[in-house]
Protein backbone atom coordinates (compact mmCIF):
# COMPACT_ATOMS: atom_id res chain seq x y z
CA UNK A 1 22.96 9.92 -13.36
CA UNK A 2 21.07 12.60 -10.63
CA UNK A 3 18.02 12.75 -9.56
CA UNK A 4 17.03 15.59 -12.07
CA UNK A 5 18.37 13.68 -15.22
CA UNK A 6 16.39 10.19 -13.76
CA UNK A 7 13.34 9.51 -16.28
CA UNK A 8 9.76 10.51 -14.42
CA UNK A 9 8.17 7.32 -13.22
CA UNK A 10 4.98 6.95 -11.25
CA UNK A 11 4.23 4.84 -8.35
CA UNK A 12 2.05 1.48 -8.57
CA UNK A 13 1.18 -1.42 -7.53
CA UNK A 14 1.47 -4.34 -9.28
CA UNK A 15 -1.33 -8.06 -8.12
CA UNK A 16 1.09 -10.78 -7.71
CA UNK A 17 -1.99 -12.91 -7.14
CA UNK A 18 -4.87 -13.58 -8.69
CA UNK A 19 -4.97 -11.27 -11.87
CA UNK A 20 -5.74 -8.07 -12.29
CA UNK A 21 -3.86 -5.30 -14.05
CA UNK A 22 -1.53 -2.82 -12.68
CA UNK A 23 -3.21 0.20 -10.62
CA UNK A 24 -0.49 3.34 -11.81
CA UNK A 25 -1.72 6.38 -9.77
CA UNK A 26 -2.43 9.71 -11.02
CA UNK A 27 -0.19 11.73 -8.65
CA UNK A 28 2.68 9.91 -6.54
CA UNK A 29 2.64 10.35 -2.57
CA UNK A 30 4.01 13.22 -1.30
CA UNK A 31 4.73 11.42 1.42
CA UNK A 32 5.08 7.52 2.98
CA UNK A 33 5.07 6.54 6.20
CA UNK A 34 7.37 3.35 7.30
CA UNK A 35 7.18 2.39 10.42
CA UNK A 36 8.27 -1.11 12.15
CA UNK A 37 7.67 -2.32 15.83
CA UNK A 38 10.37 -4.45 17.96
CA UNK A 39 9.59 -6.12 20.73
CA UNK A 40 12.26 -5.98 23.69
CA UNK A 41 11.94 -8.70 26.36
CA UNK A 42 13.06 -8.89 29.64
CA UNK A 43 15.52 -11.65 31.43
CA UNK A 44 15.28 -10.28 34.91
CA UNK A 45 18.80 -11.82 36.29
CA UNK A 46 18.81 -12.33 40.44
CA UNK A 47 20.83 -9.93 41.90
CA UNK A 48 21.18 -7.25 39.03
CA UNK A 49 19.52 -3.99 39.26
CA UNK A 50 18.31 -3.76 35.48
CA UNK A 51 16.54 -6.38 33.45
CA UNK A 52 19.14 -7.57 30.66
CA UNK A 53 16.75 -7.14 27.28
CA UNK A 54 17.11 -9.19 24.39
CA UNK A 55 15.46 -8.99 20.91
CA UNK A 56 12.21 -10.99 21.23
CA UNK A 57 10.76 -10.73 17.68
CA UNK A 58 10.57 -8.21 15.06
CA UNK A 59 7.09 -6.78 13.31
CA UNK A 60 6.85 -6.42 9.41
CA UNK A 61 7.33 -2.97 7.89
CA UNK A 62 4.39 -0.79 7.40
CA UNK A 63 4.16 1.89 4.72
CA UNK A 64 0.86 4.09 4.78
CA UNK A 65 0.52 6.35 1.68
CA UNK A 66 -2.12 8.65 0.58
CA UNK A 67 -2.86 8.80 -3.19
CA UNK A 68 -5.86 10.41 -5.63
CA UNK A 69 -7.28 9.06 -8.42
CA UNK A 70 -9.15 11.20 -11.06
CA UNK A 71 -11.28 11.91 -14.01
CA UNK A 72 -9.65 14.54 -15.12
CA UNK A 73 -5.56 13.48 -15.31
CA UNK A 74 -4.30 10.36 -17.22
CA UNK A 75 -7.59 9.84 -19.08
CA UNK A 76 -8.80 7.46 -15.72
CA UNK A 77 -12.57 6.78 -17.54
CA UNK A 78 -13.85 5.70 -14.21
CA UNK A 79 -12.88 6.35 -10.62
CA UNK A 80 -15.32 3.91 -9.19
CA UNK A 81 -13.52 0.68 -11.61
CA UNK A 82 -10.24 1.88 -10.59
CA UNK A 83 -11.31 1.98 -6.48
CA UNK A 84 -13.07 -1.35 -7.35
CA UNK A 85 -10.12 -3.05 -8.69
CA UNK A 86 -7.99 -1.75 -5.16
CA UNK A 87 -10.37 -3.22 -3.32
CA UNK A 88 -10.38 -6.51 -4.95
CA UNK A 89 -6.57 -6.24 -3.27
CA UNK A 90 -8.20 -7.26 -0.19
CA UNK A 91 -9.55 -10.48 -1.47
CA UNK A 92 -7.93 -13.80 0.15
CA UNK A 93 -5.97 -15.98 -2.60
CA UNK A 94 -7.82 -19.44 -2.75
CA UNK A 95 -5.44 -22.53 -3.80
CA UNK A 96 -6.05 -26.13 -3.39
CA UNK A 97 -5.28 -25.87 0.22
CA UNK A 98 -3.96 -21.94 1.32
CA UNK A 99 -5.85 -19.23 1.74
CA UNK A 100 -3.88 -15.96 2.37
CA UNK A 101 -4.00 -12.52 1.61
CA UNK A 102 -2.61 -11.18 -2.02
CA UNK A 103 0.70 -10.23 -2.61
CA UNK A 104 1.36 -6.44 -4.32
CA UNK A 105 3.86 -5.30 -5.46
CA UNK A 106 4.32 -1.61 -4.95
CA UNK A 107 6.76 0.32 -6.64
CA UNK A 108 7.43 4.20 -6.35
CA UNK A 109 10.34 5.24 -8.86
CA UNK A 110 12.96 3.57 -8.69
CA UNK A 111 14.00 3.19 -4.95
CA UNK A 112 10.77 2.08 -3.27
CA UNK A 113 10.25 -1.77 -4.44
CA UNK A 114 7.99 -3.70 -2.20
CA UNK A 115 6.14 -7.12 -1.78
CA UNK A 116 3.66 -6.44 0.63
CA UNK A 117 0.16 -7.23 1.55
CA UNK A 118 -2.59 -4.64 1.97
CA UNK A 119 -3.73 -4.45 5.55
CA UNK A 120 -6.03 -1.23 5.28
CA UNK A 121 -8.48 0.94 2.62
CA UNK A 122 -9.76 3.99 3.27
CA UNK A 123 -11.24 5.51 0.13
CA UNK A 124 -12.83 9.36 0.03
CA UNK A 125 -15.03 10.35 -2.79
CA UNK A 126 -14.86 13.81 -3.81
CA UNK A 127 -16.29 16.08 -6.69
CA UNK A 128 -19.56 14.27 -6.69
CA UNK A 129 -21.36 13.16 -9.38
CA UNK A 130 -21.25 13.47 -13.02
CA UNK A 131 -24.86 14.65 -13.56
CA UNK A 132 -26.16 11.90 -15.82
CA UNK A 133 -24.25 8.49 -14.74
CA UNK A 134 -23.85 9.78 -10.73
CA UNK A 135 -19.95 7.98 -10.86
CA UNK A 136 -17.67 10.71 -9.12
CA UNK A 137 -14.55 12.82 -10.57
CA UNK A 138 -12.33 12.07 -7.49
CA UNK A 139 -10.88 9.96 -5.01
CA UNK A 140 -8.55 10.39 -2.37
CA UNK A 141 -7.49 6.48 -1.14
CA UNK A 142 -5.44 5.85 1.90
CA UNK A 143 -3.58 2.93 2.19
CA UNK A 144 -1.20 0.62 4.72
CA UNK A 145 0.87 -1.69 3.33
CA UNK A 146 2.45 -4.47 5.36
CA UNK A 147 6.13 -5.76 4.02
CA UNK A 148 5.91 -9.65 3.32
CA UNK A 149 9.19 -11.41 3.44
């Protein structure tokens, strides 16, 4: 199978935590960033003229993607409930004794599939309002995921 013959799929992320439904977005990224720090540290060894370095620790994953929502594609009845819902990503997860951040699952086709945790929002409303409820056609959301393993 190619890539032309695969079947079209949309990205989405998926609440692992605490309900909620699946948030499908109207028009996949055109483009993700990943990104991942390592730290390098020093043994400084008397006598040598370069530090020896040696793999400290290792930083999650990120993935920052840009996405729109709308009114007018994929019959989405209300931008606002759908940015609501995102947000309520952001929520901690309250159990009998932990209290952590939600796990999502994101998934873009069939090679991106992520758990991760949502570490920023940035939501842009655009197309504003509809002239008798005010809620607006558009919304451009930003997003940075943060790989949990």
């Amino acid at each position: 199978m190619t890539d032309a013959d695969a079947p079209n799929t949309s990205a989405m992320l998926v609440p692992m935590d605490g309900g909620g439904g699946p948030i499908s977005f109207q028009w996949n990224p055109h483009k993700i960033k990943r990104s991942k720090k390592i730290k390098w540290n020093q043994l400084r060894v008397a006598g040598r003229e370069q530090p020896i370095l040696q793999y400290g620790c290792g930083e999650a994953q990120v993935y920052s993607i840009e996405f729109h929502i709308s009114r007018y594609n994929r019959g989405a009845s209300h931008v606002k409930s759908t940015v609501d819902q995102i947000f309520q990503l952001t929520k901690p997860t309250v159990g009998a004794v932990v209290k952590r951040p939600p796990r999502v699952q994101f998934i873009m086709g069939s090679h991106i599939r992520l758990t991760c945790y949502v570490q920023s929002i940035d939501v842009e409303f655009n197309n504003l309002a509809h002239p008798t409820s005010l809620l607006p056609y558009l919304a451009k959301v930003q997003m940075v995921l943060e790989e949990a393993k």
